[in-house]
Protein backbone atom coordinates (compact mmCIF):
# COMPACT_ATOMS: atom_id res chain seq x y z
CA UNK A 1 -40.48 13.94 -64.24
CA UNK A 2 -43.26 16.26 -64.59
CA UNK A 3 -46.07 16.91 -62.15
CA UNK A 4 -49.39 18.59 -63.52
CA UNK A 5 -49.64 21.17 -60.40
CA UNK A 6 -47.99 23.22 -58.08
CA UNK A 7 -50.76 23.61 -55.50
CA UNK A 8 -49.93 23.55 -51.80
CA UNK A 9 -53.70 22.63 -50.65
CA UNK A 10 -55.17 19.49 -51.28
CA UNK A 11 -57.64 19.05 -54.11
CA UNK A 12 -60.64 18.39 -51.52
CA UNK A 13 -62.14 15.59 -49.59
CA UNK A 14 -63.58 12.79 -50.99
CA UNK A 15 -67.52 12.63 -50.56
CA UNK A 16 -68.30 9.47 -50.36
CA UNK A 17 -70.45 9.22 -53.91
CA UNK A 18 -69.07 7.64 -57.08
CA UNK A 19 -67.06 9.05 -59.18
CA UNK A 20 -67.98 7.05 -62.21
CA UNK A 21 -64.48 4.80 -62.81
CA UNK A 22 -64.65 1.31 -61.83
CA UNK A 23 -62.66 0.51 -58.75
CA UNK A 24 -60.54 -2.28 -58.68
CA UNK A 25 -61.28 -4.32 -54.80
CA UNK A 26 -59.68 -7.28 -53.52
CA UNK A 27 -61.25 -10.48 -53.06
CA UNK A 28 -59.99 -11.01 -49.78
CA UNK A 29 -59.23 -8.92 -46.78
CA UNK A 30 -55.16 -9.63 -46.13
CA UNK A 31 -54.09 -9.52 -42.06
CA UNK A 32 -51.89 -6.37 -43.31
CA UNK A 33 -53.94 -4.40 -45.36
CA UNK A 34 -57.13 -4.55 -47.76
CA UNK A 35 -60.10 -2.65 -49.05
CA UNK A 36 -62.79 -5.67 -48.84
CA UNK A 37 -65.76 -5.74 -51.30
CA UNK A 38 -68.08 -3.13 -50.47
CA UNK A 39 -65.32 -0.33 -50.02
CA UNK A 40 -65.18 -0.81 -46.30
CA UNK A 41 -61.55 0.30 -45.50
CA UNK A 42 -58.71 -2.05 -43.34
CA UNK A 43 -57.38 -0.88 -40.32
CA UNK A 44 -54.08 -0.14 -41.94
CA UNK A 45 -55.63 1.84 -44.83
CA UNK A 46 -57.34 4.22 -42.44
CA UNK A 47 -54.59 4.30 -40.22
CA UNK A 48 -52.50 5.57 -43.70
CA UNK A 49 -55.06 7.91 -44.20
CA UNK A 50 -54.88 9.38 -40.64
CA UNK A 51 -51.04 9.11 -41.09
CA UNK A 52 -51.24 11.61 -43.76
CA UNK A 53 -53.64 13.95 -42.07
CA UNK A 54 -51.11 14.27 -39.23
CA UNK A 55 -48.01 14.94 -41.18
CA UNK A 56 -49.71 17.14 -43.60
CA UNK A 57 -51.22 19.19 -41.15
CA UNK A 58 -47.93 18.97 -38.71
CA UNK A 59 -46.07 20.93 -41.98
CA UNK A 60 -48.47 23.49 -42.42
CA UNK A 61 -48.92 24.13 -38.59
CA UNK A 62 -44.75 23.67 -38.37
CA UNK A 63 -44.54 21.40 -35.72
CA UNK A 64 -43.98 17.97 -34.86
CA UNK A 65 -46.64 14.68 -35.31
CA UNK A 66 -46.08 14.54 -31.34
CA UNK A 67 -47.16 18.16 -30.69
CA UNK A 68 -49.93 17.28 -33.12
CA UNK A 69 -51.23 14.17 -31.00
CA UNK A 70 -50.86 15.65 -28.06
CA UNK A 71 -53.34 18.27 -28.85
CA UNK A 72 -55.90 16.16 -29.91
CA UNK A 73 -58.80 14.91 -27.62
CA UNK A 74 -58.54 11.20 -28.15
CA UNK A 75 -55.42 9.63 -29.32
CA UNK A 76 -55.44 8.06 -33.35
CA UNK A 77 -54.95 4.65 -33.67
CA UNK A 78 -51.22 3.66 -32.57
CA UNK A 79 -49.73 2.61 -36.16
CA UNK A 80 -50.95 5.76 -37.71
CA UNK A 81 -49.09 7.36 -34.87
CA UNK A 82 -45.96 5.24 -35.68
CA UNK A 83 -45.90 5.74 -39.52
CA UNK A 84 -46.34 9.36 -39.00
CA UNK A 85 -43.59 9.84 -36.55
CA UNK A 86 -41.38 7.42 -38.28
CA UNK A 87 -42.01 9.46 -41.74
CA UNK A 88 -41.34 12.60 -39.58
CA UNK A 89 -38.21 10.66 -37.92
CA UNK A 90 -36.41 10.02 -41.54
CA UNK A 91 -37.34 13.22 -43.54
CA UNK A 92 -34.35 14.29 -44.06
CA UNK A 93 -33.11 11.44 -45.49
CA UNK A 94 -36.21 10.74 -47.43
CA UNK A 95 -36.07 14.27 -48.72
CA UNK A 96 -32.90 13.67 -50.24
CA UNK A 97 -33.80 10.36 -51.57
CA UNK A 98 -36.89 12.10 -53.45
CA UNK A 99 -34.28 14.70 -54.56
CA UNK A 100 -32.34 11.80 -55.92
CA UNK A 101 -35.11 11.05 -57.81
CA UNK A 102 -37.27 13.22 -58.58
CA UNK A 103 -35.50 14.84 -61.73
CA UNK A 104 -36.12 18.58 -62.11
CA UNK A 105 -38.50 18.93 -59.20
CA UNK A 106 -37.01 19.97 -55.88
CA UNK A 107 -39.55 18.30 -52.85
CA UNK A 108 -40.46 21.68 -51.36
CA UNK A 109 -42.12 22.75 -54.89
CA UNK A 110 -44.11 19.74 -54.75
CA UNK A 111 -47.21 20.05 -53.92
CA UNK A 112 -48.03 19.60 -50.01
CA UNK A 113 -50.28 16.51 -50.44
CA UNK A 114 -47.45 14.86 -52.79
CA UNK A 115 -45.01 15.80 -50.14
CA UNK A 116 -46.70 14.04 -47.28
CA UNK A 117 -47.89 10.64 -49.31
CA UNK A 118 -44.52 10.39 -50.82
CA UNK A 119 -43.24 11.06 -46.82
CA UNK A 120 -45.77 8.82 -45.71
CA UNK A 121 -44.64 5.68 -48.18
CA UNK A 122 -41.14 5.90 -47.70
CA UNK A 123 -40.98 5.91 -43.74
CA UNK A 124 -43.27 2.94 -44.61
CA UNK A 125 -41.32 1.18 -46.60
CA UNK A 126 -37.73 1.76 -44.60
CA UNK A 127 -39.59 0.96 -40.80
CA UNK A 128 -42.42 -1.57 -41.81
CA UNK A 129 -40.62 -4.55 -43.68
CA UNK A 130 -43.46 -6.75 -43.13
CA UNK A 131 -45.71 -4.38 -45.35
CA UNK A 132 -45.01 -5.36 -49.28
CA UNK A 133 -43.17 -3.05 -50.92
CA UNK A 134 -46.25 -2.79 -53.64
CA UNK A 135 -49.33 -2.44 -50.92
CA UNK A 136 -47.04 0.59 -49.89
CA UNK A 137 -47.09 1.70 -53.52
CA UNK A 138 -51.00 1.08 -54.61
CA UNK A 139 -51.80 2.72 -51.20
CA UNK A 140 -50.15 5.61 -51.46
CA UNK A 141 -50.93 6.32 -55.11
CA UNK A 142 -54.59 5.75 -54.06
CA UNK A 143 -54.24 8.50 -51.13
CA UNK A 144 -52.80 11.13 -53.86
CA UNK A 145 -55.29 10.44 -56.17
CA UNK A 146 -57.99 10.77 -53.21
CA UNK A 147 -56.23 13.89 -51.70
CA UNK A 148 -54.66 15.49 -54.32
CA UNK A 149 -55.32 15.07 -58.12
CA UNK A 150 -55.66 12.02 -60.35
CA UNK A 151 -52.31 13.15 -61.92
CA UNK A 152 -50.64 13.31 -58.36
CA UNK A 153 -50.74 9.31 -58.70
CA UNK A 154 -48.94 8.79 -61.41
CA UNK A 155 -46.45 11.51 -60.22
CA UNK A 156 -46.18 9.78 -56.86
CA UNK A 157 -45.95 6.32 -58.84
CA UNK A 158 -43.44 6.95 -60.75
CA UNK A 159 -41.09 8.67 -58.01
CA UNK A 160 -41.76 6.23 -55.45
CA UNK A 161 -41.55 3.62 -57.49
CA UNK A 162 -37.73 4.51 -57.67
CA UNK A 163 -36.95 5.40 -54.35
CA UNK A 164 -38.78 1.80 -53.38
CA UNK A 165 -35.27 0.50 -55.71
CA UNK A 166 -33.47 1.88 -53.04
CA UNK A 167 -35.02 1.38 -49.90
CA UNK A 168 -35.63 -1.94 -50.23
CA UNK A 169 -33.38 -3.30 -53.62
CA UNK A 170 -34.68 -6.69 -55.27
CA UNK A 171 -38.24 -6.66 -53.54
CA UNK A 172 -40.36 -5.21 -56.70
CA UNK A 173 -38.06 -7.42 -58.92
CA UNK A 174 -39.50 -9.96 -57.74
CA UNK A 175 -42.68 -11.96 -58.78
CA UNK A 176 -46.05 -10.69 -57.17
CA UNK A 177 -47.09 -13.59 -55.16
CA UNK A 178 -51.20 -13.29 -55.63
């Protein structure tokens, strides 16, 4: 699998303003996840988005999600806290898995941002089996094309899309129930 870059940062923040490609929203706001018309984000989709602030900045500061929350002023909503620690909990194992997968690319040359979505999904998908396997998929490609680069989707896409085999067989085999 190729990836386009080998950066370590992330590509910027978002700024709010258009970027010109339509945007595909949900009609309805699901109990478990949703972006509802007019872009406001779900509870779970910020709490991702926190998630991945915590373990990204937990690697480059080497230490642990907990060390990270402790720190902070006011404490981040509690299932951001629990998908971070539980991504931080399995990495080992999820770093092999992506390993597994991920032909030609060892995880510690992928870019930082990558690192932590494709962290991020995968403690997802192995502690939160109430979460579809494919909101866990759209939602983290959306966070590496937000954080990273447009090709950083695909990338995570593709890999995760394999690992998501494994972690939870049979599940994207079968029929999306919209």
């Amino acid at each position: 699998m190729e990836h386009p870059t080998s950066a370590s940062e992330p590509a910027g923040e978002p700024d709010g303003e258009p970027d010109g490609e339509p945007v595909d929203e949900p009609d309805t706001v699901e109990a478990y996840d949703a972006t509802p018309i007019g872009g406001a984000a779900g509870p779970r989709r910020a709490a991702r988005e926190r998630a991945l602030e915590l373990l990204y900045e937990a690697e480059v500061k080497g230490c642990t999600v907990a060390d990270i929350v402790d720190a902070l002023p006011l404490a981040p909503d509690p299932y951001a806290v629990a998908l971070a620690g539980a991504a931080q909990a399995r990495q080992a194992a999820t770093d092999e898995l992506l390993g597994q997968f991920s032909h030609r690319w060892d995880v510690h040359r992928m870019p930082a941002v990558d690192r932590a979505v494709l962290r991020l999904a995968v403690g997802e998908l192995a502690s939160q089996p109430d979460v579809p396997a494919r909101v866990v998929l759209n939602e983290a490609v959306d966070l590496a094309k937000r954080y990273s680069t447009e090709e950083s989707g695909r990338f995570v896409n593709g890999l995760l899309s394999r690992v998501a085999h494994e972690v939870r067989p049979g599940e994207l085999d079968a029929p999306d129930e919209r």
